[in-house]
N, C-alpha and C. Protein backbone atom coordinates (compact mmCIF):
# COMPACT_ATOMS: atom_id res chain seq x y z
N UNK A 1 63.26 1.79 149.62
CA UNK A 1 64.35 2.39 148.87
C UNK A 1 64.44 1.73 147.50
N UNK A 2 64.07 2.47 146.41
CA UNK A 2 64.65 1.90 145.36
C UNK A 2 65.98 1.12 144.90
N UNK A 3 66.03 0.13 143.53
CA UNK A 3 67.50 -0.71 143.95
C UNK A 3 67.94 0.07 142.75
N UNK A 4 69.57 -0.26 143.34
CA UNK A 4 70.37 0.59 142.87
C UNK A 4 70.39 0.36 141.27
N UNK A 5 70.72 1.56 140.41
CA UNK A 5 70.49 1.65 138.83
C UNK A 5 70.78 0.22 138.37
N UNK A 6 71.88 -0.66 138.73
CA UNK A 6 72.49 -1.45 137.51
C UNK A 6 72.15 -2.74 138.25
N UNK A 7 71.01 -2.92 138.93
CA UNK A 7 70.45 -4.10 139.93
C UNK A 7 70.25 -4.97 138.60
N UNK A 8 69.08 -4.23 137.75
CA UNK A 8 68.46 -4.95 137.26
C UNK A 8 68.32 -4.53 135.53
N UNK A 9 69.89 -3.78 135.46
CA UNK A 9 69.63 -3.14 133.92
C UNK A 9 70.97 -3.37 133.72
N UNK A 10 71.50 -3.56 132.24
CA UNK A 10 72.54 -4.59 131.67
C UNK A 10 73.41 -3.11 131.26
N UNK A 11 74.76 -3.53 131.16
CA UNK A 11 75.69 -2.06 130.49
C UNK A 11 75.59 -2.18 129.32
N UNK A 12 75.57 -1.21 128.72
CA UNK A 12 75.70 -1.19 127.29
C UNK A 12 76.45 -1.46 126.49
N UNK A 13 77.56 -1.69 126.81
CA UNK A 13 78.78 -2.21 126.21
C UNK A 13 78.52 -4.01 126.30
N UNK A 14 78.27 -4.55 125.43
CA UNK A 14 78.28 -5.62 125.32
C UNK A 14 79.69 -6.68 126.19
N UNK A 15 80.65 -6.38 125.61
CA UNK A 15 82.04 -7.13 126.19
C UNK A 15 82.12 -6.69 127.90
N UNK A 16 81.50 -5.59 128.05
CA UNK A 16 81.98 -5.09 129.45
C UNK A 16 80.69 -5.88 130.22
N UNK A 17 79.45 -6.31 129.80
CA UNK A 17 78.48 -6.38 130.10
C UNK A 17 78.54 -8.45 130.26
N UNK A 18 79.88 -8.71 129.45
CA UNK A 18 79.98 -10.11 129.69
C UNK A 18 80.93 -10.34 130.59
N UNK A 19 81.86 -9.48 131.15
CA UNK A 19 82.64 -9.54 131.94
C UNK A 19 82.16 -9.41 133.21
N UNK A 20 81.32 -8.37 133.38
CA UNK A 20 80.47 -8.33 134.87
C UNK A 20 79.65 -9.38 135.14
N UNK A 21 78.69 -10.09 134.10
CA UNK A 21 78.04 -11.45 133.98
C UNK A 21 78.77 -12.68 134.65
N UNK A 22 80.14 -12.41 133.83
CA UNK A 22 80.54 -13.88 134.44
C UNK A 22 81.65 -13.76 135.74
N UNK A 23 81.54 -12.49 136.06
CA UNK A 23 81.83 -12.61 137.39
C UNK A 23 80.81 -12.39 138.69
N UNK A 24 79.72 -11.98 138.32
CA UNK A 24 78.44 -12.50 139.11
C UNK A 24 77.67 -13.40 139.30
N UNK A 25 78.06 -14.78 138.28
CA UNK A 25 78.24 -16.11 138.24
C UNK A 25 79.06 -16.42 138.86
N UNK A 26 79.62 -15.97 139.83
CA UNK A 26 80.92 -16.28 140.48
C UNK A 26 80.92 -16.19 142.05
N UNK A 27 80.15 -14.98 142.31
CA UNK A 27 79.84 -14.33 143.84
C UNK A 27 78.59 -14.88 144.13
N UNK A 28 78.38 -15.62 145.47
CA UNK A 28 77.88 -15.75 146.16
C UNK A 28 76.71 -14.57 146.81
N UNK A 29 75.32 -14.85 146.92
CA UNK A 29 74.59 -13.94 147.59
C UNK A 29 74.49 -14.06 149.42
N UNK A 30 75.18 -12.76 149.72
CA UNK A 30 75.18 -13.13 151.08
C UNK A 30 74.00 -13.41 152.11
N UNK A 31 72.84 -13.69 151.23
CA UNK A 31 71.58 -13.34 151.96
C UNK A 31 70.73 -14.73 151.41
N UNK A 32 71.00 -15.29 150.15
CA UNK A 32 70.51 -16.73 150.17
C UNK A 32 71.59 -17.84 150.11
N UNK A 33 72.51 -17.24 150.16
CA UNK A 33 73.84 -18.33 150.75
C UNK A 33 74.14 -19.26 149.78
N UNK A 34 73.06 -19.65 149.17
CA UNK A 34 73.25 -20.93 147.79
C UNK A 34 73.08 -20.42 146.32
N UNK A 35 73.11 -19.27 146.05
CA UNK A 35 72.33 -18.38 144.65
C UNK A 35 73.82 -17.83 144.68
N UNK A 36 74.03 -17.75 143.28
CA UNK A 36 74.76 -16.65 142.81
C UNK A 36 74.14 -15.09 142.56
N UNK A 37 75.02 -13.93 142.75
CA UNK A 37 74.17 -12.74 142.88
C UNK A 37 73.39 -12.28 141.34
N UNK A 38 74.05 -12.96 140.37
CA UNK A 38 73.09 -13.45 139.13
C UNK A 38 72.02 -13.57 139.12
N UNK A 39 71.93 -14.94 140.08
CA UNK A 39 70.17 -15.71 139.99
C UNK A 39 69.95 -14.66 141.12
N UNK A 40 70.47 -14.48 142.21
CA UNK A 40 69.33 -14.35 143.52
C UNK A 40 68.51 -12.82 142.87
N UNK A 41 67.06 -13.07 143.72
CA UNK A 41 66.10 -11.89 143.42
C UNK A 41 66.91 -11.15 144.99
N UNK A 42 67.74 -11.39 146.01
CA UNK A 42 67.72 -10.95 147.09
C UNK A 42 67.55 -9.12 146.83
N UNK A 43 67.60 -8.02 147.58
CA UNK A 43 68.10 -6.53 147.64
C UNK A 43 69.59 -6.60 147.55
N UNK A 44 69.56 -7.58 148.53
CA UNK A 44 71.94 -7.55 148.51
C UNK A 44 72.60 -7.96 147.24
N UNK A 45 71.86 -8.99 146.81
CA UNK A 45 72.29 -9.22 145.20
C UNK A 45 72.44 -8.34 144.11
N UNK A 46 71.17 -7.33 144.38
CA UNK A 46 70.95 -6.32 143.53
C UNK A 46 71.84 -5.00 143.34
N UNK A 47 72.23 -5.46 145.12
CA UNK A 47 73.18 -4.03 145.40
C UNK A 47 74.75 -4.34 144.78
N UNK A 48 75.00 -5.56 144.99
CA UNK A 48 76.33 -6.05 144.46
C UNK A 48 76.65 -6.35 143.09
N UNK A 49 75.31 -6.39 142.38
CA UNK A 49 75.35 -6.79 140.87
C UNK A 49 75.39 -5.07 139.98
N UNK A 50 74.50 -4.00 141.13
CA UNK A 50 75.05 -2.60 140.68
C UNK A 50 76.56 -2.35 141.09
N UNK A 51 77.48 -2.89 142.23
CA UNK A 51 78.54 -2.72 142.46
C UNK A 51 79.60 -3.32 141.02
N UNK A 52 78.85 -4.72 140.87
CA UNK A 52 79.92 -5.51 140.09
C UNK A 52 79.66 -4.21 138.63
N UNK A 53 78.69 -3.69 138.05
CA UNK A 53 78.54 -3.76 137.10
C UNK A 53 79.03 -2.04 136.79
N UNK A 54 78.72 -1.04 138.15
CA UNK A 54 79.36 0.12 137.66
C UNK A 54 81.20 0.43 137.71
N UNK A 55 81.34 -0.95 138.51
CA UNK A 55 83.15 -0.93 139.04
C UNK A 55 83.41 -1.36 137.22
N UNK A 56 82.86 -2.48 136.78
CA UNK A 56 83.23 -2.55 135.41
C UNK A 56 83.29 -1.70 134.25
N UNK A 57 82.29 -1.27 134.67
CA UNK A 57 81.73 0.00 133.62
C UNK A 57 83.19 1.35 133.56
N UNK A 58 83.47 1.35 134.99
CA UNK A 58 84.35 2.30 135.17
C UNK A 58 85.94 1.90 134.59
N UNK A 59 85.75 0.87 134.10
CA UNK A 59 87.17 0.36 133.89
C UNK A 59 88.36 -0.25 134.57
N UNK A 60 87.88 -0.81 135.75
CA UNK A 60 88.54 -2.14 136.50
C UNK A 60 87.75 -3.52 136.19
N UNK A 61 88.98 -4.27 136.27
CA UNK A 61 89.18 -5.17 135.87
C UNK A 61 88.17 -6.47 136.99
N UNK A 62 87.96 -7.29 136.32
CA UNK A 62 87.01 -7.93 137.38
C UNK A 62 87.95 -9.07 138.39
N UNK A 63 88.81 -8.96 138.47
CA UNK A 63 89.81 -9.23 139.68
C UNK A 63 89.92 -8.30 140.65
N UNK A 64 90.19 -7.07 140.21
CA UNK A 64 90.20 -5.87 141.20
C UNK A 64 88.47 -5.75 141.85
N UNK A 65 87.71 -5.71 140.80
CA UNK A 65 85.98 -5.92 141.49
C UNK A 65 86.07 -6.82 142.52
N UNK A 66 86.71 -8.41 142.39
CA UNK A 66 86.27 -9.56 143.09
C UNK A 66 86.92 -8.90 144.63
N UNK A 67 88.42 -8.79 144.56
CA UNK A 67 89.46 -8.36 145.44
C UNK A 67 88.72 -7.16 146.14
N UNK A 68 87.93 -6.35 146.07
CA UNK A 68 87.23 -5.38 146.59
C UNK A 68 86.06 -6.01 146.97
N UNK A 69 85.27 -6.21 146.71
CA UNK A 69 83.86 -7.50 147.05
C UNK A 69 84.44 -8.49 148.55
N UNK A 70 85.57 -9.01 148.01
CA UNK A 70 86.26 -9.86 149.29
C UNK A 70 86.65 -8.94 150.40
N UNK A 71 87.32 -8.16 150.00
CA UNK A 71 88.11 -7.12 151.45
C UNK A 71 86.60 -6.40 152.08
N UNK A 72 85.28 -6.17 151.11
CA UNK A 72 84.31 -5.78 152.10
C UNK A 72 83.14 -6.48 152.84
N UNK A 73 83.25 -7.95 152.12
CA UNK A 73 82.14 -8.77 152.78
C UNK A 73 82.82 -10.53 153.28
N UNK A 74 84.21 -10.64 152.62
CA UNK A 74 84.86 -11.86 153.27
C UNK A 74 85.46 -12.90 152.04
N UNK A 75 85.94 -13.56 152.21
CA UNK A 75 85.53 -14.56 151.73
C UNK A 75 84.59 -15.38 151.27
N UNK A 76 83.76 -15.50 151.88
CA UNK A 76 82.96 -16.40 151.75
C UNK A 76 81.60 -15.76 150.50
N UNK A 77 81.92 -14.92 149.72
CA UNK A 77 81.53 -14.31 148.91
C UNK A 77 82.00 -15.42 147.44
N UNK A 78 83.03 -15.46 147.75
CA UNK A 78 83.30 -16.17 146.62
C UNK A 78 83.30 -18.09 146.73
C-alpha cells in the first residue's frame, strides 16, 4: 500500500508546515517506541505525520491534533 500523501511531503504553507513539525517532534512512534514520528522511517509514523499534517492543513490547532492522536492511540503517544 502506498504511504499516505503527507508521509513524506511538507505543506506548503510554511507557518502551518512549522506547526505540524514541531508537533511531530513531540509524538512518539508507536512502532519504534524511542523515535519521534519525525525521525522514525516506521509506515505508522508516516501514517501519523500524514494525520498530523492534513489535520493542520485543515485548520486545527495542534492541541486539538495532539488531543485526537491521544483519544486514538493513548497516551503513551506523547
Amino acid at each position: 500500500m502506498p504511504p499516505a500523501p503527507y508521509a513524506y511531503r511538507q505543506l506548503d504553507d510554511p507557518a502551518q508546515e512549522a506547526k505540524a513539525r514541531e508537533l511531530m517532534e513531540t509524538l512518539r512512534c508507536l512502532k519504534c517506541q524511542s523515535q519521534s514520528i519525525a525521525d522514525s522511517d516506521a509506515p505508522m509514523a508516516g501514517d501519523m505525520r500524514h494525520e498530523v499534517r492534513s489535520r493542520i492543513a485543515a485548520g486545527e490547532s495542534p492541541d486539538a491534533v495532539r488531543d485526537w492522536l491521544v483519544a486514538r492511540y493513548g497516551n503513551w503517544v506523547t
